[in-house]
C-alpha atoms as a PDB file:
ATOM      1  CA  UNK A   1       8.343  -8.228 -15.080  1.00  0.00           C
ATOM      2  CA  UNK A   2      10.400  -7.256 -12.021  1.00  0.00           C
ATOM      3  CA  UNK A   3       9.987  -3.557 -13.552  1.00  0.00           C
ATOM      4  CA  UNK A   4       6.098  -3.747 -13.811  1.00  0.00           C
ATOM      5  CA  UNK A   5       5.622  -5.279 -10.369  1.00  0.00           C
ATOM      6  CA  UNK A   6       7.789  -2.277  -8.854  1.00  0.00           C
ATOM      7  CA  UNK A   7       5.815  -0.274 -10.308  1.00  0.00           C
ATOM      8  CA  UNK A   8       2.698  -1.555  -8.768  1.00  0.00           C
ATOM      9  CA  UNK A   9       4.242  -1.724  -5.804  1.00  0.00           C
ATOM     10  CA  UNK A  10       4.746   2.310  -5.768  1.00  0.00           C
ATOM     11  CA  UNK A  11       1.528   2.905  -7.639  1.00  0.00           C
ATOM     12  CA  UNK A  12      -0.251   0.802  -4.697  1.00  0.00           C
ATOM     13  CA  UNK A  13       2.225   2.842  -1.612  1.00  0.00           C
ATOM     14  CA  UNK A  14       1.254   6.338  -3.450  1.00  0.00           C
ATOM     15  CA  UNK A  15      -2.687   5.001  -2.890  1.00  0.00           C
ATOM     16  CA  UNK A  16      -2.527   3.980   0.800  1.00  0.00           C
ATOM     17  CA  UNK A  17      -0.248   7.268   1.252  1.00  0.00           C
ATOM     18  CA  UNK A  18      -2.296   8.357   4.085  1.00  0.00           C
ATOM     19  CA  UNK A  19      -1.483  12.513   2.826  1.00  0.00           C
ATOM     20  CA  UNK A  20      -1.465  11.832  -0.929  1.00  0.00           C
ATOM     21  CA  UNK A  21      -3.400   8.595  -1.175  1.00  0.00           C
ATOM     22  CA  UNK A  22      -7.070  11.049  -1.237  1.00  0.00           C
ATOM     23  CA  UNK A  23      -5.743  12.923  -4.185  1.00  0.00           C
ATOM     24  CA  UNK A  24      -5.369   9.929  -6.342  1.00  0.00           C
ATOM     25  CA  UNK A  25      -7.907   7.607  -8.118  1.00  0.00           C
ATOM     26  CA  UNK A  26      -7.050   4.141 -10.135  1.00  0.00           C
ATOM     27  CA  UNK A  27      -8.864   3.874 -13.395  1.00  0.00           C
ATOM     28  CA  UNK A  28     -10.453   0.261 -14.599  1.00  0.00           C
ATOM     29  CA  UNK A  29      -7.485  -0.492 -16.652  1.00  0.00           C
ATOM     30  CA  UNK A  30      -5.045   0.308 -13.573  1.00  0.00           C
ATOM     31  CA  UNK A  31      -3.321   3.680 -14.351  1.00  0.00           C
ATOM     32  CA  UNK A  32      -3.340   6.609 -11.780  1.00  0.00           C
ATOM     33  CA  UNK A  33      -4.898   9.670 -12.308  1.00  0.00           C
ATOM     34  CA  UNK A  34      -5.413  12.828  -9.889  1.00  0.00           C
ATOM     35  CA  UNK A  35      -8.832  13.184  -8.711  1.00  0.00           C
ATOM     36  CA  UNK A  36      -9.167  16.639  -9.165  1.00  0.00           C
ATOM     37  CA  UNK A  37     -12.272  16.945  -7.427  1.00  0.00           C
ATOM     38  CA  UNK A  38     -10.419  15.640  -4.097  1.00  0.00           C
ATOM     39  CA  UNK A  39      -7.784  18.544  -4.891  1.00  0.00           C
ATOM     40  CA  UNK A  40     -10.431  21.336  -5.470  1.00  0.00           C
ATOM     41  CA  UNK A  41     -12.074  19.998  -2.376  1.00  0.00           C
ATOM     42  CA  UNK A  42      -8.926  20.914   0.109  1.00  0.00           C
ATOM     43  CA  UNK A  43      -7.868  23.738  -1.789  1.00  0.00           C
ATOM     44  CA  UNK A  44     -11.045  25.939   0.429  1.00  0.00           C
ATOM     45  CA  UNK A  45      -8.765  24.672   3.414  1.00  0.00           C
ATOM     46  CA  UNK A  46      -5.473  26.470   2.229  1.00  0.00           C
ATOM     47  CA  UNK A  47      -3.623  28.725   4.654  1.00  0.00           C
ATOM     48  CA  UNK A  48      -6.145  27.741   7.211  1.00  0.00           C
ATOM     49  CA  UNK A  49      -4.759  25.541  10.793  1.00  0.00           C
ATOM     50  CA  UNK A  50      -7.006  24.294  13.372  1.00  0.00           C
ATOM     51  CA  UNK A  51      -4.961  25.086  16.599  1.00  0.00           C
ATOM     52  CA  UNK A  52      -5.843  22.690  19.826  1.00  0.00           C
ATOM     53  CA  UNK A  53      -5.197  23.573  23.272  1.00  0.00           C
ATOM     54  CA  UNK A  54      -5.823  22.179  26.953  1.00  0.00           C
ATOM     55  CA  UNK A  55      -5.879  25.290  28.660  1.00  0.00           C
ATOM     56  CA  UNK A  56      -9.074  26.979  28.649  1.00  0.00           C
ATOM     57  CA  UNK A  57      -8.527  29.758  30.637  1.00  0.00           C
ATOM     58  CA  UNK A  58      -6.815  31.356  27.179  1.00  0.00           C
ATOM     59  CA  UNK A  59      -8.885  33.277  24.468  1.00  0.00           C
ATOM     60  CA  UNK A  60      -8.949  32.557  20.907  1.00  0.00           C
ATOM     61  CA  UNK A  61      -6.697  35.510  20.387  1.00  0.00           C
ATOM     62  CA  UNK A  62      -3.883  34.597  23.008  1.00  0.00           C
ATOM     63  CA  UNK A  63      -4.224  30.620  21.796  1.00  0.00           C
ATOM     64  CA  UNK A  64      -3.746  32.299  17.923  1.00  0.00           C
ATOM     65  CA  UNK A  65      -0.738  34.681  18.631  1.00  0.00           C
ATOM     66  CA  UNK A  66       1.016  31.737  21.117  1.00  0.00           C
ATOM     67  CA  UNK A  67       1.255  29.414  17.741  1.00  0.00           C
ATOM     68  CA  UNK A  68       1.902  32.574  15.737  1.00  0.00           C
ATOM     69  CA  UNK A  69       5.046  33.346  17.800  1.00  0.00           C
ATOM     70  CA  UNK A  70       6.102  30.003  17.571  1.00  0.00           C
ATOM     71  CA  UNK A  71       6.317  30.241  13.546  1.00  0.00           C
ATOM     72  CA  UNK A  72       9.103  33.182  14.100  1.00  0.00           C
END
Protein backbone atom coordinates (compact mmCIF):
# COMPACT_ATOMS: atom_id res chain seq x y z
CA UNK A 1 0.00 0.00 0.00
CA UNK A 2 2.56 2.51 1.30
CA UNK A 3 4.55 1.43 -2.02
CA UNK A 4 1.58 2.13 -4.44
CA UNK A 5 0.65 5.46 -2.84
CA UNK A 6 4.46 6.61 -3.31
CA UNK A 7 4.19 5.86 -6.37
CA UNK A 8 1.27 8.02 -7.09
CA UNK A 9 2.67 10.48 -5.30
CA UNK A 10 5.77 10.71 -7.92
CA UNK A 11 3.59 9.75 -10.85
CA UNK A 12 1.27 12.87 -9.79
CA UNK A 13 4.86 15.39 -9.00
CA UNK A 14 6.28 14.13 -12.59
CA UNK A 15 2.59 15.55 -14.02
CA UNK A 16 2.51 19.00 -12.34
CA UNK A 17 6.44 19.12 -13.18
CA UNK A 18 6.08 22.45 -14.65
CA UNK A 19 9.31 21.35 -17.46
CA UNK A 20 8.36 17.67 -17.79
CA UNK A 21 4.74 17.67 -16.72
CA UNK A 22 3.73 18.72 -20.89
CA UNK A 23 5.57 15.69 -22.08
CA UNK A 24 3.52 13.28 -20.13
CA UNK A 25 -0.12 12.02 -20.46
CA UNK A 26 -2.12 9.59 -17.83
CA UNK A 27 -4.05 6.88 -19.54
CA UNK A 28 -7.80 5.83 -18.19
CA UNK A 29 -6.44 3.05 -16.19
CA UNK A 30 -3.72 5.47 -14.51
CA UNK A 31 -0.29 4.55 -16.05
CA UNK A 32 2.02 7.26 -17.63
CA UNK A 33 2.89 7.38 -20.99
CA UNK A 34 4.98 10.09 -23.08
CA UNK A 35 2.90 12.11 -25.28
CA UNK A 36 4.94 12.03 -28.12
CA UNK A 37 3.13 14.51 -29.95
CA UNK A 38 4.03 17.15 -27.05
CA UNK A 39 7.80 15.95 -27.66
CA UNK A 40 7.69 16.27 -31.54
CA UNK A 41 6.01 19.57 -30.92
CA UNK A 42 9.24 21.25 -29.00
CA UNK A 43 11.67 19.37 -30.82
CA UNK A 44 11.15 22.48 -33.97
CA UNK A 45 12.34 24.69 -30.91
CA UNK A 46 15.79 22.86 -30.37
CA UNK A 47 18.97 24.91 -30.29
CA UNK A 48 16.82 27.94 -30.61
CA UNK A 49 16.82 30.87 -27.30
CA UNK A 50 14.69 33.83 -27.25
CA UNK A 51 17.14 36.49 -25.79
CA UNK A 52 15.31 39.64 -23.87
CA UNK A 53 16.83 42.87 -23.32
CA UNK A 54 15.93 46.47 -21.87
CA UNK A 55 18.22 48.38 -23.80
CA UNK A 56 17.05 49.30 -27.09
CA UNK A 57 19.59 51.30 -28.33
CA UNK A 58 21.45 47.65 -29.18
CA UNK A 59 20.89 45.71 -32.53
CA UNK A 60 19.88 42.23 -32.85
CA UNK A 61 23.44 41.39 -33.68
CA UNK A 62 25.21 43.15 -30.61
CA UNK A 63 22.11 41.75 -28.19
CA UNK A 64 23.07 38.03 -29.99
CA UNK A 65 26.96 38.14 -29.64
CA UNK A 66 26.57 39.87 -25.79
CA UNK A 67 24.72 36.37 -24.70
CA UNK A 68 27.06 34.52 -27.05
CA UNK A 69 30.13 35.79 -25.13
CA UNK A 70 28.60 35.04 -22.06
CA UNK A 71 28.38 31.12 -23.00
CA UNK A 72 32.47 31.19 -23.24
Amino acid sequence: QEANEAHHKKACALRAHPTYGKYVRQLKDGTLRLHKQAVRDASKYDGKYLIRTSDDTLSIEDVALGYKQLLE
